[in-house]
Protein backbone atom coordinates (compact mmCIF):
# COMPACT_ATOMS: atom_id res chain seq x y z
CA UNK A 1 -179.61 99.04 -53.03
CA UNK A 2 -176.18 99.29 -51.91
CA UNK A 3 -176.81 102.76 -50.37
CA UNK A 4 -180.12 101.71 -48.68
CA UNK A 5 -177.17 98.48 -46.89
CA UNK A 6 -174.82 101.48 -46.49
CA UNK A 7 -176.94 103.44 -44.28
CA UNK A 8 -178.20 100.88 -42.43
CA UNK A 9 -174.81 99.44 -41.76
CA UNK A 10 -174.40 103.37 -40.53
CA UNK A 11 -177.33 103.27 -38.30
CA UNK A 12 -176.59 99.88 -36.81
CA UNK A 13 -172.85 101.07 -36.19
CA UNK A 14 -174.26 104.26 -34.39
CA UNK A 15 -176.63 102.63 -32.55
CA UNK A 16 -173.99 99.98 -31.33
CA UNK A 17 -171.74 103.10 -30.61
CA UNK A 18 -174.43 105.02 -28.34
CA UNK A 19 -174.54 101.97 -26.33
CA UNK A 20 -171.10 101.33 -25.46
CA UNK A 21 -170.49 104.76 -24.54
CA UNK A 22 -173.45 106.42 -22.79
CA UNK A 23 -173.01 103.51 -20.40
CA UNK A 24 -169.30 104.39 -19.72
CA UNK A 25 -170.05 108.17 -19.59
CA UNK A 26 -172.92 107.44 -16.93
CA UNK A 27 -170.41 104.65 -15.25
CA UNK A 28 -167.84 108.03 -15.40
CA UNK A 29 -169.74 110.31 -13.85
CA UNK A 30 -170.86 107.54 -11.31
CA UNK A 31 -167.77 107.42 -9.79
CA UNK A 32 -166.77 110.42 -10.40
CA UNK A 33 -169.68 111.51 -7.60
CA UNK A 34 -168.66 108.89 -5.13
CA UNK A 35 -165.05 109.67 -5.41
CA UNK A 36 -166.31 113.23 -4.93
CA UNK A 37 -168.33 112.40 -1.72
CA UNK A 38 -165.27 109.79 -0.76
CA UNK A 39 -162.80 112.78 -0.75
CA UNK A 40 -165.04 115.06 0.87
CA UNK A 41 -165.81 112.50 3.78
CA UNK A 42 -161.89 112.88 4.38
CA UNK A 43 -162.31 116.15 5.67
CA UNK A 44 -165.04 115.02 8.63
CA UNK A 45 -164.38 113.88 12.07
CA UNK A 46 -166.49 111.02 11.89
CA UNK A 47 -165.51 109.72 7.98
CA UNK A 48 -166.52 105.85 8.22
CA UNK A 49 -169.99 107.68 9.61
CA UNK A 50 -169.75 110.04 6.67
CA UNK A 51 -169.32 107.30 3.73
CA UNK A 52 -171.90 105.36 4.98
CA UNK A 53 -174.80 108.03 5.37
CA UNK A 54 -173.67 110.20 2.09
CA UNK A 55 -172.27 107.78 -0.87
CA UNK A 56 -175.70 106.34 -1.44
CA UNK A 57 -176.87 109.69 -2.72
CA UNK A 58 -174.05 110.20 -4.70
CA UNK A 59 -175.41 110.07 -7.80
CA UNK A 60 -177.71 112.95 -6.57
CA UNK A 61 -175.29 115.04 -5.57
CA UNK A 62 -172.53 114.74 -8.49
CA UNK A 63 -169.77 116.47 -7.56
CA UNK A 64 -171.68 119.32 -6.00
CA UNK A 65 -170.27 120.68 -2.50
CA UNK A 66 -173.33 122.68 -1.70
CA UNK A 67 -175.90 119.88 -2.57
CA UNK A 68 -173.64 117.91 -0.52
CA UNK A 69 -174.14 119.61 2.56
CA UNK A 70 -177.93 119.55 2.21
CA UNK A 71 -177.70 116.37 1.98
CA UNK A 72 -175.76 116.13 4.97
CA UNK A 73 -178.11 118.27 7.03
CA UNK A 74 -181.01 116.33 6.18
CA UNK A 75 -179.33 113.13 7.49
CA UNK A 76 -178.49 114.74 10.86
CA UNK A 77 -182.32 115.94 10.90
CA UNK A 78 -183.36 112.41 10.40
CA UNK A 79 -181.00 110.87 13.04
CA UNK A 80 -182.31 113.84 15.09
CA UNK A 81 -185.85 112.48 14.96
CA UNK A 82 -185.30 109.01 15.12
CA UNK A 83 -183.32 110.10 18.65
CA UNK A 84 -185.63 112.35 19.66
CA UNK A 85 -188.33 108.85 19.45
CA UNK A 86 -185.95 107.06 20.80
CA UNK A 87 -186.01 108.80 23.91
CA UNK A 88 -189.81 109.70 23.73
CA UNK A 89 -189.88 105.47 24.24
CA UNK A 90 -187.85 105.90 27.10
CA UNK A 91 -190.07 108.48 28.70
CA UNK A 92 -193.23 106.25 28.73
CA UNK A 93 -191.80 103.34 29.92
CA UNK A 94 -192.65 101.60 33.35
CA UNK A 95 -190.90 102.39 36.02
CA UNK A 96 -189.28 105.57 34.68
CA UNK A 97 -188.42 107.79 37.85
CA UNK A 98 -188.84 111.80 38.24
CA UNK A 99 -185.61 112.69 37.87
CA UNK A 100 -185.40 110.49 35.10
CA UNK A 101 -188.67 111.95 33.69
CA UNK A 102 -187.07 115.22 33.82
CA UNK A 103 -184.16 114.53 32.35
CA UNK A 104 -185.88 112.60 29.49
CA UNK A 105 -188.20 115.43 28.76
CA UNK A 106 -185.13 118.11 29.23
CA UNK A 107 -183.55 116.05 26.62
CA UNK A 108 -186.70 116.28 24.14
CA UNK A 109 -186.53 119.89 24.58
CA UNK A 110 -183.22 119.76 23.52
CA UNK A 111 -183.33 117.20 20.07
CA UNK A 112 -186.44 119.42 19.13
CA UNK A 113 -184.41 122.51 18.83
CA UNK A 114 -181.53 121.15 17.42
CA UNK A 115 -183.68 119.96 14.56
CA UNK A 116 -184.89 123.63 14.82
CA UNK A 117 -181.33 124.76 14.15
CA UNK A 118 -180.50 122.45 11.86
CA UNK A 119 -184.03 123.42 9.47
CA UNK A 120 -182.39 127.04 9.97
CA UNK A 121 -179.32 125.89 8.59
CA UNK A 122 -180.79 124.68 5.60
CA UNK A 123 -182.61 127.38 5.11
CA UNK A 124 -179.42 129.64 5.17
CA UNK A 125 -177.96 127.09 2.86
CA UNK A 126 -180.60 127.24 0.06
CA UNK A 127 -180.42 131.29 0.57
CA UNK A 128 -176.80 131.33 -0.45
CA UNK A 129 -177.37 131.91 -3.90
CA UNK A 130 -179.35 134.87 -3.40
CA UNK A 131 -176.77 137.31 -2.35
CA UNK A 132 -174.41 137.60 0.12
CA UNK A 133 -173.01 134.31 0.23
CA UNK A 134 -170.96 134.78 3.06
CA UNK A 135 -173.27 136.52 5.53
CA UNK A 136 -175.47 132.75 4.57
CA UNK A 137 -172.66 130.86 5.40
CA UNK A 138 -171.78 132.04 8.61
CA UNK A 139 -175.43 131.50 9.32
CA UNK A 140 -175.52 128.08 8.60
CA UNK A 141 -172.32 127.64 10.34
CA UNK A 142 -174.21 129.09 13.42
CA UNK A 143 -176.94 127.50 13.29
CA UNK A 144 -175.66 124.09 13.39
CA UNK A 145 -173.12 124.80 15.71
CA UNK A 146 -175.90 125.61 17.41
CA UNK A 147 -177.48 121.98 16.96
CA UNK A 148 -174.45 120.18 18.34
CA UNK A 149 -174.71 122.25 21.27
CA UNK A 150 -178.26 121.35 21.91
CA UNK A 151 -177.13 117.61 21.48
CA UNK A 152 -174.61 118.13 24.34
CA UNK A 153 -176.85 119.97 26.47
CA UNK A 154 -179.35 116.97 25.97
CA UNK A 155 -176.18 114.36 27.45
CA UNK A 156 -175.45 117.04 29.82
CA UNK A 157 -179.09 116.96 32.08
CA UNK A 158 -177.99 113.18 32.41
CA UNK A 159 -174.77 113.94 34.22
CA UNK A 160 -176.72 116.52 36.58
CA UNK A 161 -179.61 113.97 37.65
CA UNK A 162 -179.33 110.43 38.99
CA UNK A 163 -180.67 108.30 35.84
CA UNK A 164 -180.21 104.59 35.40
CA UNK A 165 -177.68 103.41 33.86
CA UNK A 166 -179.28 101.94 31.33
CA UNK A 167 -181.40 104.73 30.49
CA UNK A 168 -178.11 106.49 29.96
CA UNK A 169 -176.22 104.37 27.94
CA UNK A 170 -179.43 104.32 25.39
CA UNK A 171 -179.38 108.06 25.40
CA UNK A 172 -175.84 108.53 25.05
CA UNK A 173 -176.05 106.23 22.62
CA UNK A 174 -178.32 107.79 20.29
CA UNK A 175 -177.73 111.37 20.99
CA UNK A 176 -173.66 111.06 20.83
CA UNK A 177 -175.01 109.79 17.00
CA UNK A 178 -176.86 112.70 16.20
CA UNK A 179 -173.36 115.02 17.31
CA UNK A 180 -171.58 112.95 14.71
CA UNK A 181 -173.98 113.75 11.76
CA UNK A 182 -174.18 117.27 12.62
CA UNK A 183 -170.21 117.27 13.05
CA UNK A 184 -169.57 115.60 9.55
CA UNK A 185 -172.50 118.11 8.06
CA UNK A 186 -170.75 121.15 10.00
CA UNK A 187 -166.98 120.03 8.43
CA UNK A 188 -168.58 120.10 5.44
CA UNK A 189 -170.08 123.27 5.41
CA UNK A 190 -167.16 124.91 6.82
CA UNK A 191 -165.08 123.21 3.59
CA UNK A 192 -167.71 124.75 1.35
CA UNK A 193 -165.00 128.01 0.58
């Protein structure tokens, strides 16, 4: 009788145990991942921008550089296509004029292959366990260099064309957004070795 008390005193105790700590080794490794993604933020241009897009994935990341950096790059492909809608809206409104029009639809052109570049990116990124590692790299450095350029070529048709100023400010707006994602992804990615 006492040993059948004993052990469940034993089990009760190990059970009680379990709970207290799995909690603070999860709560650990919580923060371990957002301090991770804090520090890493530190190295971007646009770090408030950075904190705010990647720490509520940090828990999927861990402390993982390269997951990081996807995670990065699919953020900048999002605020790519909610741009690239943005300014869609803008095309088909009333009283949109042809240079305007042209501009708009220049600037489409544009978003659409940056999200191009940035898909080629990731690609390079998930091939850079395969092999050579650094020839991958430099390809996804490329290739979103690549996007931010198409971003500023977007910004740039409006500075060639006469465009409202309102239609400019939205663009501007939303495209000087997607530069900043694909600048905090690039900053990453170039911090990756």
């Amino acid at each position: 009788m006492a040993t059948r008390h004993f052990l469940t005193a034993i089990i009760a105790l190990s059970v009680v145990i379990s709970c207290n700590i799995i909690p603070a080794s999860a709560a650990t490794s919580k923060k371990n991942s957002t301090n991770f993604v804090l520090k890493s933020c530190k190295t971007t241009t646009y770090s408030s921008l950075c904190i705010k897009t990647l720490v509520p994935y940090a828990s999927t990341v861990g402390t993982n550089p390269l997951k990081l950096c996807k995670v990065a790059l699919k953020a900048a492909v999002l605020a790519t296509y909610n741009c690239s809608a943005t300014v869609t809206k803008l095309a088909k409104q009333k009283g949109v004029k042809k240079a305007e029009a042209t501009a708009v639809k220049d600037c489409i052109g544009d978003l659409k292959d940056a999200v191009t570049e940035l898909k080629d990116t990731l690609t390079a990124m998930s091939h850079m366990k395969d092999g050579d590692r650094e020839f991958e790299w430099a390809n996804a450095k490329t290739y979103a260099s690549a996007a931010i350029t198409d971003a500023e070529t977007c910004i740039d048709g409006f500075l060639e064309r006469k465009v409202s100023a309102t239609v400019k400010k939205k663009i501007d707006s939303c495209v000087t957004g997607v530069e900043r994602h694909i600048s905090n992804a690039l900053a990453l990615i170039n911090h990756l070795y």
